[in-house]
C-alpha atoms as a PDB file:
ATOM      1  CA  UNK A   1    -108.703 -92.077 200.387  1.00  0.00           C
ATOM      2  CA  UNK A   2    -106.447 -91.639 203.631  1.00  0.00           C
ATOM      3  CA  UNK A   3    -104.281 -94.628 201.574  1.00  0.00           C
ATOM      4  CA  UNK A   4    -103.683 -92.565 198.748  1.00  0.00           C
ATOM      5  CA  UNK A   5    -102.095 -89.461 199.837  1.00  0.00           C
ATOM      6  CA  UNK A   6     -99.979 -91.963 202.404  1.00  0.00           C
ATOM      7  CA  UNK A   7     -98.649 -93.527 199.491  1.00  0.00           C
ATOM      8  CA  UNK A   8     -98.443 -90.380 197.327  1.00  0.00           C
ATOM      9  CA  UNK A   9     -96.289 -89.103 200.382  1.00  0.00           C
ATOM     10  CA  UNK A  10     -94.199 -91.997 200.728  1.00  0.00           C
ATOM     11  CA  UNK A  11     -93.523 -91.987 196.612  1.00  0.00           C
ATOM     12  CA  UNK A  12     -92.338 -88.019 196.691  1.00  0.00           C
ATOM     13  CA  UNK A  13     -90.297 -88.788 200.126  1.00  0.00           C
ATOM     14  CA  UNK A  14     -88.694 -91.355 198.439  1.00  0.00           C
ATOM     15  CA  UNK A  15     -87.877 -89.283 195.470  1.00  0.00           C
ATOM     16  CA  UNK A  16     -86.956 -86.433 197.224  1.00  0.00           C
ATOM     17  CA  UNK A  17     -84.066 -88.455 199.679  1.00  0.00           C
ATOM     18  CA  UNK A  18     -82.925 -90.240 196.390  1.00  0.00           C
ATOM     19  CA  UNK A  19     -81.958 -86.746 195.209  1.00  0.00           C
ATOM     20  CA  UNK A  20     -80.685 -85.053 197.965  1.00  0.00           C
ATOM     21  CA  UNK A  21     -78.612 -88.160 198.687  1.00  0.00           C
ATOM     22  CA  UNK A  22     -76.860 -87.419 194.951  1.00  0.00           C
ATOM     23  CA  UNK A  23     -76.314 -84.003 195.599  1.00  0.00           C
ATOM     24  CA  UNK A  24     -74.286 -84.783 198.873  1.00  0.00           C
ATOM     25  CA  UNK A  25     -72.381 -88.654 197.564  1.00  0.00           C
ATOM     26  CA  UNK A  26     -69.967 -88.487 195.855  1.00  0.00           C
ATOM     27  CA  UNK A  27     -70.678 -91.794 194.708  1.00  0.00           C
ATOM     28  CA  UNK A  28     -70.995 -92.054 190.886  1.00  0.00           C
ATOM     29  CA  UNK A  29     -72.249 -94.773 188.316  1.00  0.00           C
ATOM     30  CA  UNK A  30     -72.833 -98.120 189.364  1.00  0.00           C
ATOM     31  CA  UNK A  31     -72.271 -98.380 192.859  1.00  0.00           C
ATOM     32  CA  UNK A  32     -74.625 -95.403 193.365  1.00  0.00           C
ATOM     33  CA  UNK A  33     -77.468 -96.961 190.999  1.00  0.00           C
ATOM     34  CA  UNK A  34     -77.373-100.204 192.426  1.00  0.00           C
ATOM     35  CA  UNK A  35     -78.204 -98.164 196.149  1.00  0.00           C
ATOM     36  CA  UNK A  36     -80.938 -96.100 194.680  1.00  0.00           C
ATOM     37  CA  UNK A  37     -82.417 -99.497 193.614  1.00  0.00           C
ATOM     38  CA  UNK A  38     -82.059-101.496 197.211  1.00  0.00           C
ATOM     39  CA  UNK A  39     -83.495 -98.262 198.644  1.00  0.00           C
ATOM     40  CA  UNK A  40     -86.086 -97.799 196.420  1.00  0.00           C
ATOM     41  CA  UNK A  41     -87.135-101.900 196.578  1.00  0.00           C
ATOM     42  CA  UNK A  42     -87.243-101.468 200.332  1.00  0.00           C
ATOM     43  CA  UNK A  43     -89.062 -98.393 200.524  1.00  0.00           C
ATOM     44  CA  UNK A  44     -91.919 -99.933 198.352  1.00  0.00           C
ATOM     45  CA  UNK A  45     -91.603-102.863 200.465  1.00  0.00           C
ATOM     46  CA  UNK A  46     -92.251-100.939 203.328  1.00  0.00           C
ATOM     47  CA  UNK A  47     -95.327 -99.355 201.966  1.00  0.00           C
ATOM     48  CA  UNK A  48     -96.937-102.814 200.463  1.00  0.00           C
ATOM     49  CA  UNK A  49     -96.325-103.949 203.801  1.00  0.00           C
ATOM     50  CA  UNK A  50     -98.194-100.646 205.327  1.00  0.00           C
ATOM     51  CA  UNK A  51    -101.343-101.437 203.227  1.00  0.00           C
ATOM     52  CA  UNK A  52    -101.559-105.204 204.087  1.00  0.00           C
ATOM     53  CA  UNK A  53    -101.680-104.512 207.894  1.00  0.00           C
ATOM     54  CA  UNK A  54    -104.242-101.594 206.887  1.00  0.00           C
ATOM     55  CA  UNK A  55    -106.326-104.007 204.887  1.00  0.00           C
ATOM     56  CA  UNK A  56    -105.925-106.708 208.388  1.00  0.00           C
ATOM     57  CA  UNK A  57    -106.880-103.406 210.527  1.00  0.00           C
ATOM     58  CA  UNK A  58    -109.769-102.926 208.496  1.00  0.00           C
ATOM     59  CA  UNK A  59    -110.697-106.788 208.435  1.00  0.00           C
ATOM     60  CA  UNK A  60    -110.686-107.072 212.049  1.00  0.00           C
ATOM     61  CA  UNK A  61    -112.606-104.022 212.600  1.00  0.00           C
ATOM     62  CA  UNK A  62    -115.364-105.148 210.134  1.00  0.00           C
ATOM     63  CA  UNK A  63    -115.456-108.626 212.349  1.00  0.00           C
ATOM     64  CA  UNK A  64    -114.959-106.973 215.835  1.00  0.00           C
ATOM     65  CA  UNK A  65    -118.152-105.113 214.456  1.00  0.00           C
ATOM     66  CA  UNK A  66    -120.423-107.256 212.625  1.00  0.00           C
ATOM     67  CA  UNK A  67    -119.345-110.444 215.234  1.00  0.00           C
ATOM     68  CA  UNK A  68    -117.404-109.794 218.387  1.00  0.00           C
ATOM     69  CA  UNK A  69    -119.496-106.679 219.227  1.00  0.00           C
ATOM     70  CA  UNK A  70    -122.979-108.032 219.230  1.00  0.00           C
ATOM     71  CA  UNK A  71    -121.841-110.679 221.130  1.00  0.00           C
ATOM     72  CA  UNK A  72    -120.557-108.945 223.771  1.00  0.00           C
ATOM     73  CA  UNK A  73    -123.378-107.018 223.893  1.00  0.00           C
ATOM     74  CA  UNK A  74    -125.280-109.982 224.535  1.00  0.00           C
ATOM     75  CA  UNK A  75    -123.221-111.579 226.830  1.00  0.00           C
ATOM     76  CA  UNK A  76    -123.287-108.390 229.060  1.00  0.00           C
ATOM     77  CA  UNK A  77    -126.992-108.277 228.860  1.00  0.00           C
ATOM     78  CA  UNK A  78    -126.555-111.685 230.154  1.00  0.00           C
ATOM     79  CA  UNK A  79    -124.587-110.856 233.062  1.00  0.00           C
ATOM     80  CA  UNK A  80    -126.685-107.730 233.968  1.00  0.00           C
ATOM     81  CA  UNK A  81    -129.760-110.326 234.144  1.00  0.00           C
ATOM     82  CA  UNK A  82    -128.026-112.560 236.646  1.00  0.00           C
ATOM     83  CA  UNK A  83    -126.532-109.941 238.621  1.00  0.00           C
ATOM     84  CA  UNK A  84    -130.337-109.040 239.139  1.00  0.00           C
ATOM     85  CA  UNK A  85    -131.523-112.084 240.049  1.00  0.00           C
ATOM     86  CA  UNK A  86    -128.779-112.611 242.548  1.00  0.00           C
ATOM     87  CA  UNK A  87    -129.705-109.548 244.397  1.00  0.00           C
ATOM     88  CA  UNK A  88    -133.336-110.259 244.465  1.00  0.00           C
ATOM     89  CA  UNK A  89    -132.464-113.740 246.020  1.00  0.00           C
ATOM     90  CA  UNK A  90    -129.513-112.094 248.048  1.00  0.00           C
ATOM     91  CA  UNK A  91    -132.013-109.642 249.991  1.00  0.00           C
ATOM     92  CA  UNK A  92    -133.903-111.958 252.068  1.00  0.00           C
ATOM     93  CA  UNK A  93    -131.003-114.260 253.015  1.00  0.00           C
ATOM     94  CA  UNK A  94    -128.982-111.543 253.846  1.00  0.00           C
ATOM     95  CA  UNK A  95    -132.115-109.734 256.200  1.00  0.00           C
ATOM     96  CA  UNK A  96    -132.666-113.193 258.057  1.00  0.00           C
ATOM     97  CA  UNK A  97    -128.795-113.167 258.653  1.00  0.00           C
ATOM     98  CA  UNK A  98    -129.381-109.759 260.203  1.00  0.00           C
ATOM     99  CA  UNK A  99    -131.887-110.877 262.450  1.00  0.00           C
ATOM    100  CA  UNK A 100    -129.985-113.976 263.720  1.00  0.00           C
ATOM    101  CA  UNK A 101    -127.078-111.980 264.419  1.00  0.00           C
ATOM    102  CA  UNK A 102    -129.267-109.387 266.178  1.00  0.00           C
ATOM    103  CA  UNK A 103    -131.122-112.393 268.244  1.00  0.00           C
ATOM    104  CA  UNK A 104    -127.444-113.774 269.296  1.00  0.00           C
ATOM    105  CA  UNK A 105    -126.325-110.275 270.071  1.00  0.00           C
ATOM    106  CA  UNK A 106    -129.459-110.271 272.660  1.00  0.00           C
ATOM    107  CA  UNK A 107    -128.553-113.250 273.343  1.00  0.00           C
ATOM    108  CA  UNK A 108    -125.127-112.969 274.500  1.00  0.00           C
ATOM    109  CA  UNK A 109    -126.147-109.505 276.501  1.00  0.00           C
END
């Protein structure tokens, strides 16, 4: 819906400049049409090129959603899992390492 007015907008703007550029040239006949025609070419260029990168937006978005996005979701849950188990197998390693360093601290007293 967005599309439409853009390219209702783009259609008056580009009507609009074509006439106030013929109220201020003083260009006449065929030099003046055949300008009015290059800009009026590029200017609908420029707004079928606007609505195929809209329609590649909108195709990436569908596939970020439907693909990309589960599997991240996924893959995090993944990650959340093994940062788990690391810390449950962390803990006791890490409290003998506490009491060895505490034994050569009494040690070294």
């Amino acid at each position: 819906m967005k599309l439409k007015y853009f390219s209702t907008g783009l259609g008056l703007g580009t009507l609009l400049g074509t006439g106030i550029s013929f109220l201020k040239d003083q260009k006449t006949g065929k030099p003046i049409r055949t300008e009015v025609k290059d800009f009026v070419i590029e200017d609908l260029k420029d707004g079928l090129n606007i609505q195929k990168n809209i329609q590649n937006i909108k195709a990436t978005l569908s596939t970020l959603k439907t693909t990309d996005l589960p599997a991240a979701k996924k893959d995090l849950a993944s990650i959340h899992r093994s940062i788990k188990v690391f810390e449950m197998t962390a803990k006791p390693k890490v409290q003998v390492l506490k009491e060895n360093i505490e034994k050569l601290n009494k040690e070294v007293k």
